[in-house]
Protein backbone atom coordinates (compact mmCIF):
# COMPACT_ATOMS: atom_id res chain seq x y z
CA UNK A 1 169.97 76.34 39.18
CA UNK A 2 167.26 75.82 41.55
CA UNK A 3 167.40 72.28 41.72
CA UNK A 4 171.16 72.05 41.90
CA UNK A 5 171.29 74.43 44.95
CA UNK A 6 167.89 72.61 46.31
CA UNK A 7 170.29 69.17 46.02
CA UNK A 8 173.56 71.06 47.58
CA UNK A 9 170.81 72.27 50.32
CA UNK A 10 169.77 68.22 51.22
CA UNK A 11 173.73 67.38 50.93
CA UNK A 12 175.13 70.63 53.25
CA UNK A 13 172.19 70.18 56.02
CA UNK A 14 172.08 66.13 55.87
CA UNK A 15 172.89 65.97 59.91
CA UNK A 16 170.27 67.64 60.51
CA UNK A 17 167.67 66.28 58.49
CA UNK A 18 164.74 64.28 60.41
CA UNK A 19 164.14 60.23 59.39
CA UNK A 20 161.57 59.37 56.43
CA UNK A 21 160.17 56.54 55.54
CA UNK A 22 159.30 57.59 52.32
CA UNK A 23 162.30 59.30 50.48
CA UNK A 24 160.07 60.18 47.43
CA UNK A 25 157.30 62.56 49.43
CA UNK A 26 159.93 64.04 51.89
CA UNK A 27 162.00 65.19 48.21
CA UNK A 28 158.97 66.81 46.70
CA UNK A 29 157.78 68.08 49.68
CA UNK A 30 161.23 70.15 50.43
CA UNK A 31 161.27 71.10 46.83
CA UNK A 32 158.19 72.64 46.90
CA UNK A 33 158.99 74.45 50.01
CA UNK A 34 162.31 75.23 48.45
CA UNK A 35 160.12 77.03 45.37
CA UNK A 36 158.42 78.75 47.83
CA UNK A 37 160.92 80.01 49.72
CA UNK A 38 162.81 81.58 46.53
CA UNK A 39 159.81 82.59 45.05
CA UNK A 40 159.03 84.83 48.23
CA UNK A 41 162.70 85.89 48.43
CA UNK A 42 162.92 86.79 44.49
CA UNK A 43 159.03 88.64 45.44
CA UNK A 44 161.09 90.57 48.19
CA UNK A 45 164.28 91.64 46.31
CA UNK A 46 161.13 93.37 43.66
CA UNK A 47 159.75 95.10 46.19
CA UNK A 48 156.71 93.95 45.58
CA UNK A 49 153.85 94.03 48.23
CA UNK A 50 151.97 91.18 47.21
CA UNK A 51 151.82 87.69 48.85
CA UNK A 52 152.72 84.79 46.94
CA UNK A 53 150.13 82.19 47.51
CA UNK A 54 151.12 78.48 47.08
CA UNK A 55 151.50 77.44 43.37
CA UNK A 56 147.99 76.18 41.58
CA UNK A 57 148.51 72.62 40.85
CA UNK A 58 145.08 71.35 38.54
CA UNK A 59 144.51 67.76 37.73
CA UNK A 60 141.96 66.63 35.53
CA UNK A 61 139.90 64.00 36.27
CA UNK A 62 137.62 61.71 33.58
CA UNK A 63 135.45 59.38 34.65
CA UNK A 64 136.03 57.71 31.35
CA UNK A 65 139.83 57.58 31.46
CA UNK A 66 139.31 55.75 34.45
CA UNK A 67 136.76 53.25 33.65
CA UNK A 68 139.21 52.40 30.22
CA UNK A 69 142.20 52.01 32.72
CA UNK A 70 139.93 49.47 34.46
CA UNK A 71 139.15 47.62 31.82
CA UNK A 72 142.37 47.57 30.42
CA UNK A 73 143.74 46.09 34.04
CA UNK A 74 141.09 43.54 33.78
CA UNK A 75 141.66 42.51 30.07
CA UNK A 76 145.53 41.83 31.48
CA UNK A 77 144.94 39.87 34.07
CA UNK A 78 142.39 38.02 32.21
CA UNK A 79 145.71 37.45 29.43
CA UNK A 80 148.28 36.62 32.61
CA UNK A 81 145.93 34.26 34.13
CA UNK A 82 145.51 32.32 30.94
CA UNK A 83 149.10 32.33 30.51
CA UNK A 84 149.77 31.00 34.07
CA UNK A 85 146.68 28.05 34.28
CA UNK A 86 149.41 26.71 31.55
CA UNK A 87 152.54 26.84 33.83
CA UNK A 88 153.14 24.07 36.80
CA UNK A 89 152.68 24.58 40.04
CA UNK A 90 156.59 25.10 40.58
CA UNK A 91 156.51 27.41 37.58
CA UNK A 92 154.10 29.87 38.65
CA UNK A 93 155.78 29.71 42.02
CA UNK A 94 158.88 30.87 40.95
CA UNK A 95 157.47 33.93 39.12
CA UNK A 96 155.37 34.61 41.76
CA UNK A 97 159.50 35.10 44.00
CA UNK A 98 160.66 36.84 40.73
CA UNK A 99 158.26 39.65 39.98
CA UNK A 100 155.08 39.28 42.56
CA UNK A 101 157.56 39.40 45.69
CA UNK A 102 160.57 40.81 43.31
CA UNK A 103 162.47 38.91 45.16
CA UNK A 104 166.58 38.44 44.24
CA UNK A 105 167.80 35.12 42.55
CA UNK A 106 169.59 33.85 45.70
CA UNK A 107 166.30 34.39 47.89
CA UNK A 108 164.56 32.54 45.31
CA UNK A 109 166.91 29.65 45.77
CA UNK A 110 167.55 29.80 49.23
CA UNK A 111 163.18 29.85 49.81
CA UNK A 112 162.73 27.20 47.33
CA UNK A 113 165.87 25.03 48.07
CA UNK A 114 167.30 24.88 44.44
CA UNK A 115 170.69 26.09 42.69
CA UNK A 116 171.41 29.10 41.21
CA UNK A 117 171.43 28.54 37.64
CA UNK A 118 168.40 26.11 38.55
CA UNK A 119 166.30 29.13 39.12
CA UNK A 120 167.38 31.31 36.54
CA UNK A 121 166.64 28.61 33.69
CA UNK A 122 163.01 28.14 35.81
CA UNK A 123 162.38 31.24 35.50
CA UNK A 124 163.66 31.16 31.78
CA UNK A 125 161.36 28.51 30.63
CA UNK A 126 158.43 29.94 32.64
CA UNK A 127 158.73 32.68 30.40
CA UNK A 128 158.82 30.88 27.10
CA UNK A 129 156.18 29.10 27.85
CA UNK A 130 153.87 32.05 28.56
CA UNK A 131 155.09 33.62 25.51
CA UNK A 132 154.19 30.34 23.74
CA UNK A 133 150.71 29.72 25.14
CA UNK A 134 149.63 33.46 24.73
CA UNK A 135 149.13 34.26 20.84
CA UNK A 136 151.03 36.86 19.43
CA UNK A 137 148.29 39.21 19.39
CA UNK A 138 147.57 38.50 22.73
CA UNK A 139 150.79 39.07 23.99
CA UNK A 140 151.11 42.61 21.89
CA UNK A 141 147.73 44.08 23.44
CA UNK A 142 148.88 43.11 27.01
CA UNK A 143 152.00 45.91 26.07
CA UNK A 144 149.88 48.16 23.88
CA UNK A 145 147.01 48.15 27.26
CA UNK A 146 149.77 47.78 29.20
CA UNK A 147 151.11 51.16 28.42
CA UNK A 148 147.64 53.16 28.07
């Protein structure tokens, strides 16, 4: 119920809600002032003389965790970059539109002055061809590393 009147809040009050340029911290930042704000009000209906403090948030932190998810980064790269030494110059420039700049089909043509379906087989057989020149194996512990 919270986060449906929290939503109805945003929607009701939208004129008079200030600019952001990043949608994601302005939304969890008014939620958690929303929480708050019902928390105190639910504290005041009980009667109850105690403050409410903000909520505890804990994170745990291991040094080891981290120095895996390094190595893990590394060990993909080190599998993309063998991949891409494979692909031509042209090839690796179109990926680099498609998923490095994630950049729309017609952008891709319109930058690199080729047709449509031009760019979407490019793309295609840029693909393949990494699949082909990375091993299977290879290929499954980018996702399994990926996904750690």
């Amino acid at each position: 119920m919270l986060f449906k009147n929290f939503f109805f809040d945003l929607i009701r009050n939208r004129e008079s809600l200030g600019d952001t340029d990043n949608i994601r911290f302005y939304l969890l930042k008014s939620l958690k002032n929303k929480i708050i704000k019902t928390l105190q009000k639910d504290q005041k209906s009980l009667h109850q003389v105690t403050e409410i403090t903000e909520p505890k948030f804990s994170s745990v932190y291991s040094h080891e965790e981290d120095l895996i998810e390094r190595e893990n980064r590394e060990r993909n790269e080190q599998l993309l970059l063998k991949g891409l030494n494979e692909l031509s110059p042209r090839l690796r420039e179109i990926l680099f539109y498609r998923f490095t700049c994630e950049l729309d089909y017609p952008e891709i043509c319109d930058i690199m002055s080729i047709r449509y379906d031009s760019a979407r087989k490019m793309v295609f057989r840029a693909l393949r061809t990494l699949r082909e020149v990375l091993s299977a194996s290879d290929i499954m512990l980018f996702f399994l590393l990926k996904s750690c």
